[in-house]
Protein backbone atom coordinates (compact mmCIF):
# COMPACT_ATOMS: atom_id res chain seq x y z
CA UNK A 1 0.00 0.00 0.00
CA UNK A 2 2.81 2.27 0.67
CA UNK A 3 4.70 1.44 -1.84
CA UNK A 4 1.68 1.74 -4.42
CA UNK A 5 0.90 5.38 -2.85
CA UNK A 6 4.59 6.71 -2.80
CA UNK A 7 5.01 5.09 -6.50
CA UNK A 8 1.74 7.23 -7.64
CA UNK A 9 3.19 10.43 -5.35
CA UNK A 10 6.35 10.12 -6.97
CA UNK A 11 5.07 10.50 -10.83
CA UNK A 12 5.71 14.25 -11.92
CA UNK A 13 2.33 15.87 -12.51
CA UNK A 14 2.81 16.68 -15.59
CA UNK A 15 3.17 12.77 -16.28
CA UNK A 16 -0.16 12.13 -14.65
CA UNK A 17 -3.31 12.47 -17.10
CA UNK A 18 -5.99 13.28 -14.10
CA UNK A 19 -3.90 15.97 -13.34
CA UNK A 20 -3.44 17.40 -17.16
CA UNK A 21 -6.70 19.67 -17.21
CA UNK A 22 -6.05 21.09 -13.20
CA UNK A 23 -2.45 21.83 -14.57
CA UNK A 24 -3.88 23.42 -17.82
CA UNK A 25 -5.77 25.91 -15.92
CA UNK A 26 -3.25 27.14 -13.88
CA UNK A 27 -0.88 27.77 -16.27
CA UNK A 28 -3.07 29.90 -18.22
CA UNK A 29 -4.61 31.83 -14.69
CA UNK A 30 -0.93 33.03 -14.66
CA UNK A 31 -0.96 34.69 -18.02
CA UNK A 32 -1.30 38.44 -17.86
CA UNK A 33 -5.09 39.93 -18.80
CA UNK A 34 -3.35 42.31 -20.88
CA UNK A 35 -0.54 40.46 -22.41
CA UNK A 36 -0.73 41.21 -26.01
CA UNK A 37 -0.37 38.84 -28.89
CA UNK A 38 3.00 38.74 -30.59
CA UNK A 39 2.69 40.91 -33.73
CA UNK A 40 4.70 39.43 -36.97
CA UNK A 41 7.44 41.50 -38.57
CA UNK A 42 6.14 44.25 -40.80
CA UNK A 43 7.56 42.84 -44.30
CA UNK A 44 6.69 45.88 -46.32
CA UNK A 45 9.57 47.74 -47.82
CA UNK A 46 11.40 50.37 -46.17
CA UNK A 47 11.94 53.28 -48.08
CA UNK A 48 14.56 56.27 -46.98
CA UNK A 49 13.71 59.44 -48.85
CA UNK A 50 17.18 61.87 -47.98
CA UNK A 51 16.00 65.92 -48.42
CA UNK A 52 19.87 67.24 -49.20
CA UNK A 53 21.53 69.81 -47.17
CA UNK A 54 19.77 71.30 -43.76
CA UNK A 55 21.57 73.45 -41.03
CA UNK A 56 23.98 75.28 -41.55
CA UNK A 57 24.68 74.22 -45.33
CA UNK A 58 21.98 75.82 -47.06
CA UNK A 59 22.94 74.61 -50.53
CA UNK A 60 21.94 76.57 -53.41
CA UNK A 61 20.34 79.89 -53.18
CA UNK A 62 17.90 81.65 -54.92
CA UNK A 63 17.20 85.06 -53.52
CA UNK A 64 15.11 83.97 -49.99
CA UNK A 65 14.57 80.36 -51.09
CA UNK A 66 17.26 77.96 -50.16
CA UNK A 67 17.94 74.35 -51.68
CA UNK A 68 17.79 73.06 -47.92
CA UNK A 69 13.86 74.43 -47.35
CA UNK A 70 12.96 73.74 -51.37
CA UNK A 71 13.78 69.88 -50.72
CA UNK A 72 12.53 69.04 -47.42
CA UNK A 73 9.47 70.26 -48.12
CA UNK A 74 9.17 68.02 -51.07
CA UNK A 75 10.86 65.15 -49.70
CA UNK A 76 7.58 65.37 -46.97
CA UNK A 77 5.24 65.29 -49.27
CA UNK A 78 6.46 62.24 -50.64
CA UNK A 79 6.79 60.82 -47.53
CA UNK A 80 3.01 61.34 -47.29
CA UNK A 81 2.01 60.24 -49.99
CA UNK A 82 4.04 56.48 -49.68
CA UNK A 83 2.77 56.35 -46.48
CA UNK A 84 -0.81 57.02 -47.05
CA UNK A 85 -0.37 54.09 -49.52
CA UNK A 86 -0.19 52.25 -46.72
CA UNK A 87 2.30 49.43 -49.06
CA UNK A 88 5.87 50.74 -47.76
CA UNK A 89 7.78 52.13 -44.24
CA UNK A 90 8.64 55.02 -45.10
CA UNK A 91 12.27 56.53 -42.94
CA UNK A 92 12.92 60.27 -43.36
CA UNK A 93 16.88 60.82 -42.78
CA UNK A 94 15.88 64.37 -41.75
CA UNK A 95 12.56 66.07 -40.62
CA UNK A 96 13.11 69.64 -39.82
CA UNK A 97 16.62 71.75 -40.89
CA UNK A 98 18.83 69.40 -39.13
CA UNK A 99 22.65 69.12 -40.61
CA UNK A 100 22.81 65.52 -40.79
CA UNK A 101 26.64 64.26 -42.21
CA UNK A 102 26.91 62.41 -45.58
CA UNK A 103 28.04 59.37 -43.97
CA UNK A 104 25.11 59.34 -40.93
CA UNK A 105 22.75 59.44 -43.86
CA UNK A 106 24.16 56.27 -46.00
CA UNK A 107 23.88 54.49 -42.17
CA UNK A 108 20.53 55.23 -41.57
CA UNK A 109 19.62 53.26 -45.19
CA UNK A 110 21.80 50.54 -43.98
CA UNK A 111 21.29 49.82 -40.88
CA UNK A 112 16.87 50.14 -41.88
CA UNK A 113 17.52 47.58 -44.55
CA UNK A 114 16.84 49.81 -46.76
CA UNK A 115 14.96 48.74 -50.17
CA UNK A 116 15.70 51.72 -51.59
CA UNK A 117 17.19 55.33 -50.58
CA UNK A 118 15.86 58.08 -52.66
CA UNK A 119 18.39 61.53 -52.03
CA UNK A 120 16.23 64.36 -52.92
CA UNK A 121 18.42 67.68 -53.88
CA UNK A 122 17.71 71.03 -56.50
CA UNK A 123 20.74 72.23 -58.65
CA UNK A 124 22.59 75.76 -59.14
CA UNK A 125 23.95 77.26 -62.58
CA UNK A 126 26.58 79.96 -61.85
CA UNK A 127 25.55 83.32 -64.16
CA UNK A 128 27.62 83.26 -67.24
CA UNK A 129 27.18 79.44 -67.42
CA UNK A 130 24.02 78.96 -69.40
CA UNK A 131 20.81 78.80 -68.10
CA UNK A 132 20.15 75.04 -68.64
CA UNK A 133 16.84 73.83 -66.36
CA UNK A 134 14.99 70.41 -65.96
CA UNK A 135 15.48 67.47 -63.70
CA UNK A 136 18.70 64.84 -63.36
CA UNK A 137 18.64 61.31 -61.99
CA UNK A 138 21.60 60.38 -60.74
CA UNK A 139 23.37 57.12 -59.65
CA UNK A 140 27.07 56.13 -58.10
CA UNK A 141 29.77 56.30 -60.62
CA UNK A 142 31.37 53.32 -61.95
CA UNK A 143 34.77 54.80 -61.02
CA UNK A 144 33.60 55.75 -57.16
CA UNK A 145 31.87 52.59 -56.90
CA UNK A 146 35.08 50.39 -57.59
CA UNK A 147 37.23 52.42 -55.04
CA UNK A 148 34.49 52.30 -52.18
CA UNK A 149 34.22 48.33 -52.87
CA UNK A 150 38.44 48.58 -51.91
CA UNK A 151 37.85 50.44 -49.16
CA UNK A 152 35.24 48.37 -47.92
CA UNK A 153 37.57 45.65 -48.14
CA UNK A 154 39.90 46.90 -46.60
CA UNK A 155 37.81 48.31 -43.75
CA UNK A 156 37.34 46.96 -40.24
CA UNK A 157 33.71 46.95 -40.57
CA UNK A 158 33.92 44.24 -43.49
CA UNK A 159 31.86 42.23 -40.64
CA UNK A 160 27.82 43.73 -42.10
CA UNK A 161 29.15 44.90 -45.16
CA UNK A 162 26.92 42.86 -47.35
CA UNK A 163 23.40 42.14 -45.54
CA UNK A 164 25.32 41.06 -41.98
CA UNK A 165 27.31 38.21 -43.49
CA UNK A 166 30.59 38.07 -41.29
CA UNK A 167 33.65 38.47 -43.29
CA UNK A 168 36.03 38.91 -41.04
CA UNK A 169 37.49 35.40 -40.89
CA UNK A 170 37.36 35.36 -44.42
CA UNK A 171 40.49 36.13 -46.70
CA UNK A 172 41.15 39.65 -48.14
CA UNK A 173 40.59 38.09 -51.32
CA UNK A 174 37.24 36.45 -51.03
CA UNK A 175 36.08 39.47 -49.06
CA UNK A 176 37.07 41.73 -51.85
CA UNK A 177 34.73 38.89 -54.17
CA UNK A 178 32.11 39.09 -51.88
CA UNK A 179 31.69 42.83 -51.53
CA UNK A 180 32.37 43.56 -55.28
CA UNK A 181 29.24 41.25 -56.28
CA UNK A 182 27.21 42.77 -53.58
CA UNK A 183 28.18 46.47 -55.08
CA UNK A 184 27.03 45.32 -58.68
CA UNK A 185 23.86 44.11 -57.47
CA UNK A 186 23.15 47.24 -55.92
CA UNK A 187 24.60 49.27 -58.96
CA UNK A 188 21.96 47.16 -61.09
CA UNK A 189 18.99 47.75 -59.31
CA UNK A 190 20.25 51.56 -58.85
CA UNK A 191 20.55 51.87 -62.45
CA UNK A 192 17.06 50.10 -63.04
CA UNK A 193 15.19 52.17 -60.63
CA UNK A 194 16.58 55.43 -62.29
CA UNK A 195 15.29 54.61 -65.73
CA UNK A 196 12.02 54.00 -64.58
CA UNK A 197 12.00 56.93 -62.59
CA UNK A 198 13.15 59.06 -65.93
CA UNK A 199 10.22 57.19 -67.62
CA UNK A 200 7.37 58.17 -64.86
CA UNK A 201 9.22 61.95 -64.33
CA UNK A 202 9.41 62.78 -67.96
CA UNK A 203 5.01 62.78 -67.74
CA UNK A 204 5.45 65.12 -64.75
CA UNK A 205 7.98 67.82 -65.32
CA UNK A 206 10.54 68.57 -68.01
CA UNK A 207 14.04 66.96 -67.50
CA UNK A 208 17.55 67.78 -68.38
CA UNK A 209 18.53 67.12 -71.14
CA UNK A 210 20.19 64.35 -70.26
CA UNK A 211 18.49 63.02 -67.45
CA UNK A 212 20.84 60.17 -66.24
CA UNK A 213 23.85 60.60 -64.91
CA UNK A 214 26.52 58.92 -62.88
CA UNK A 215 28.94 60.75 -60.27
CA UNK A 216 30.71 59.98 -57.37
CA UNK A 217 28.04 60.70 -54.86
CA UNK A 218 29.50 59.70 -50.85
CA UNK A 219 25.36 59.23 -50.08
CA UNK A 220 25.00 57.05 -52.74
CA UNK A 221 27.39 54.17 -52.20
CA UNK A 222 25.70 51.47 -49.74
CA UNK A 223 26.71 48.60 -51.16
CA UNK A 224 24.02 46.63 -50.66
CA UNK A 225 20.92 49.69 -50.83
CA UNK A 226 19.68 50.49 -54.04
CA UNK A 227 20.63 54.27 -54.50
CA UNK A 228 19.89 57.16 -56.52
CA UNK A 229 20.14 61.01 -56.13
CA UNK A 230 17.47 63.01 -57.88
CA UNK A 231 18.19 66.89 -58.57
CA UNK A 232 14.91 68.53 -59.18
CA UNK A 233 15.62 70.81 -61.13
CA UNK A 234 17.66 74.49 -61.60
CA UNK A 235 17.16 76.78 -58.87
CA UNK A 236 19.17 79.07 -60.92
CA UNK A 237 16.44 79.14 -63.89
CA UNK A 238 13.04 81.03 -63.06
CA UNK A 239 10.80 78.54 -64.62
CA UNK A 240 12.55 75.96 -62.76
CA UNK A 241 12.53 77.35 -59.07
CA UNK A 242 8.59 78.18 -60.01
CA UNK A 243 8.21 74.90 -60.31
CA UNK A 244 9.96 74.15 -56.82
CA UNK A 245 7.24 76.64 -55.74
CA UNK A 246 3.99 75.36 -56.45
CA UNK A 247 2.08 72.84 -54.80
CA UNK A 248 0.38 71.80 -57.72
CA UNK A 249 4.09 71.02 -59.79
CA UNK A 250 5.40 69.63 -56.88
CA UNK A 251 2.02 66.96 -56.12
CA UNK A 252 2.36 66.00 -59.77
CA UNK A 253 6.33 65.11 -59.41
CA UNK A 254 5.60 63.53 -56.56
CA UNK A 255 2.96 60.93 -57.99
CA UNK A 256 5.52 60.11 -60.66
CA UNK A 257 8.13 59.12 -58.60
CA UNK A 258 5.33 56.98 -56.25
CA UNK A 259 4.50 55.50 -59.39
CA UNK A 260 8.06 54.64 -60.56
CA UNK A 261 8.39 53.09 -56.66
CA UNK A 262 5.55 50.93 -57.34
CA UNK A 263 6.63 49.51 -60.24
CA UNK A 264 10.13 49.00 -59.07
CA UNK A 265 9.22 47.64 -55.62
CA UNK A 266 6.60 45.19 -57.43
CA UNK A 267 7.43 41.88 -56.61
CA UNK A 268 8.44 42.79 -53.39
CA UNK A 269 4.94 44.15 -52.68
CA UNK A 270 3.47 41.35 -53.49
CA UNK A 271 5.87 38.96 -51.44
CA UNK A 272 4.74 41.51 -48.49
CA UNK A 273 1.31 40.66 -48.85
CA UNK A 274 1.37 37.11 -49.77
CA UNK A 275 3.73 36.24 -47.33
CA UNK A 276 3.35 39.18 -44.03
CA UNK A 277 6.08 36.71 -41.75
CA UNK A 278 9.12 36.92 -44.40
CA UNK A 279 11.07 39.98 -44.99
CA UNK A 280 13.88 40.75 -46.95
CA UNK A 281 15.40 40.04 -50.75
CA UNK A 282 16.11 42.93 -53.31
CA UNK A 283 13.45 44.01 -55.61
């Protein structure tokens, strides 16, 4: 009788099936009222719109108007209008006329994950230089591009240089591999996001007159964020800094360029809403 009584005592209660429901209950009377369920990762993409200049670099000038003010204000109100969207996060690198450095701004795309980082900035003819107007799309030089991917090797931060693969066990050489293909990927999707933002901008407002160009741009060369630095247009030419102006131009130029982000961002909008637990992959 003992025996039989100990040898039932000594089963774990977990182990015993009359005890199962009793246990059940407990455990969940301990749960918080208010705990929360756990929400999945947002998988949308992650968009970084950069307005140029702020604080005490005003960039060009225009009588009162300054490149700094002319930018942010339409770097905003695209910001508003991917957001209201409601398909992308959406990561301003500066809000109000804040200097931010050139370098701080190529971490903030990198360290978001960036999908794509969209510089926003408004050019300056010197009088006795022409008066050329119209927008410019610009992406990282081939020539910059190959230098920052030495660099990079070089660097001590090899370690999240390509999507947080560790290289710093690995050889120079296979590092330099590594980082190089990562670069051309990026410079690829850079390259095909500016042509189909000169395709959506050209029904908006009138561009240069040659609208893509390549130059080495510091902002522009995360290797692993697709990159491109759009100039708006001449605030040096009147018709131009009109356009810079008005609410109307500037609503217009902004639906292109949410258009050209749809279409680029495509199949990653739809992996976003087929899939809401998995993140990540280039466009």
């Amino acid at each position: 009788m003992f025996q039989a009584v100990f040898g039932v005592r000594g089963i774990a209660p977990e182990n015993r099936p009359e005890l199962r429901p009793a246990i059940a209950e407990a455990n969940a009377a301990v749960v918080p009222s208010d705990a929360k369920p756990v929400q999945p990762p947002d998988a949308r993409p992650l968009i970084v719109i950069d307005p140029g200049h702020g604080g005490i670099d005003n960039g060009t000038r225009a009588g009162e108007e300054t490149e700094k003010n002319l930018v942010l204000a339409f770097g905003l109100a695209l910001r508003d209008r991917l957001e209201k969207s409601g398909k992308y996060r959406v990561v301003m690198t500066r809000t109000d006329d804040t200097f931010i450095p050139l370098d701080d701004r190529v971490k903030i795309g990198r360290s978001q994950a960036a999908a794509l980082f969209v510089s926003i900035h408004a050019d300056y003819l010197p009088h006795g230089d022409g008066d050329v107007q119209g927008a410019t799309i610009y992406t990282v030089s081939d020539k910059a591009t190959d230098a920052e991917a030495a660099r990079l090797a070089e660097s001590e931060n090899r370690a999240d240089a390509i999507g947080g693969v560790n290289l710093t066990q690995e050889p120079t050489d296979v590092a330099d591999i590594l980082i190089d293909l990562a670069q051309r990927e990026t410079r690829t999707f850079s390259n095909r996001f500016a042509h189909l933002l000169m395709s959506e901008m050209k029904s908006a407002t009138r561009m240069h007159k040659h609208p893509l160009k390549s130059a080495g741009f510091r902002v522009l060369k995360a290797p692993d964020v697709p990159s491109v630095l759009v100039e708006l247009g001449y605030v040096s030419n009147k018709a131009d800094l009109d356009h810079l102006l008005s609410e109307s131009w500037r609503s217009k130029t902004v639906g292109s360029m949410a258009q050209a982000i749809d279409v680029f961002l495509a199949k990653r909008l739809a992996t976003a809403a087929g899939e809401p637990n998995r993140a990540g992959g280039k466009p």
